[in-house]
Protein backbone atom coordinates (compact mmCIF):
# COMPACT_ATOMS: atom_id res chain seq x y z
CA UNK A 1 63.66 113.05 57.53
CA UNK A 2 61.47 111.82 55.00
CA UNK A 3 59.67 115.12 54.57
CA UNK A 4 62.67 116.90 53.77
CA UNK A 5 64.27 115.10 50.87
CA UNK A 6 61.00 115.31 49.20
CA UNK A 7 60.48 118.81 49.97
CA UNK A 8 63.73 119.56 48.55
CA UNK A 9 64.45 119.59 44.96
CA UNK A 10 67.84 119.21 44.83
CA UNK A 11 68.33 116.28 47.21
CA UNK A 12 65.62 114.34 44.81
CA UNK A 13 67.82 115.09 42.07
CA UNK A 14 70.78 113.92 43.26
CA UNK A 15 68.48 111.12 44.79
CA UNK A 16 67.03 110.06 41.23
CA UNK A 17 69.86 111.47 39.07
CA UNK A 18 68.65 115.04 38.33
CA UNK A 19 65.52 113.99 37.51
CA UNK A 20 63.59 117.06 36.13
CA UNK A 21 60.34 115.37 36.13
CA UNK A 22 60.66 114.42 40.43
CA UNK A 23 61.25 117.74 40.67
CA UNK A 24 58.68 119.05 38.89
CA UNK A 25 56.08 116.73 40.44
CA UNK A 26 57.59 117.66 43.62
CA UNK A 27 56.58 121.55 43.52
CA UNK A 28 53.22 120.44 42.24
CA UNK A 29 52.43 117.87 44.96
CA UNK A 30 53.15 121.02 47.76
């Protein structure tokens, strides 16, 4: 689901490249 790849910082990493900055934004969006 949707909801859980952006929920979850280490799928967006892998999803963008470890991308510090998605997961940042991530944990400050929830």
């Amino acid at each position: 689901d949707p909801q859980s790849i952006r929920t979850n910082p280490a799928v967006i990493a892998s999803y963008l490249g470890t991308d510090e900055r998605a997961i940042q934004r991530s944990n400050t969006s929830e």
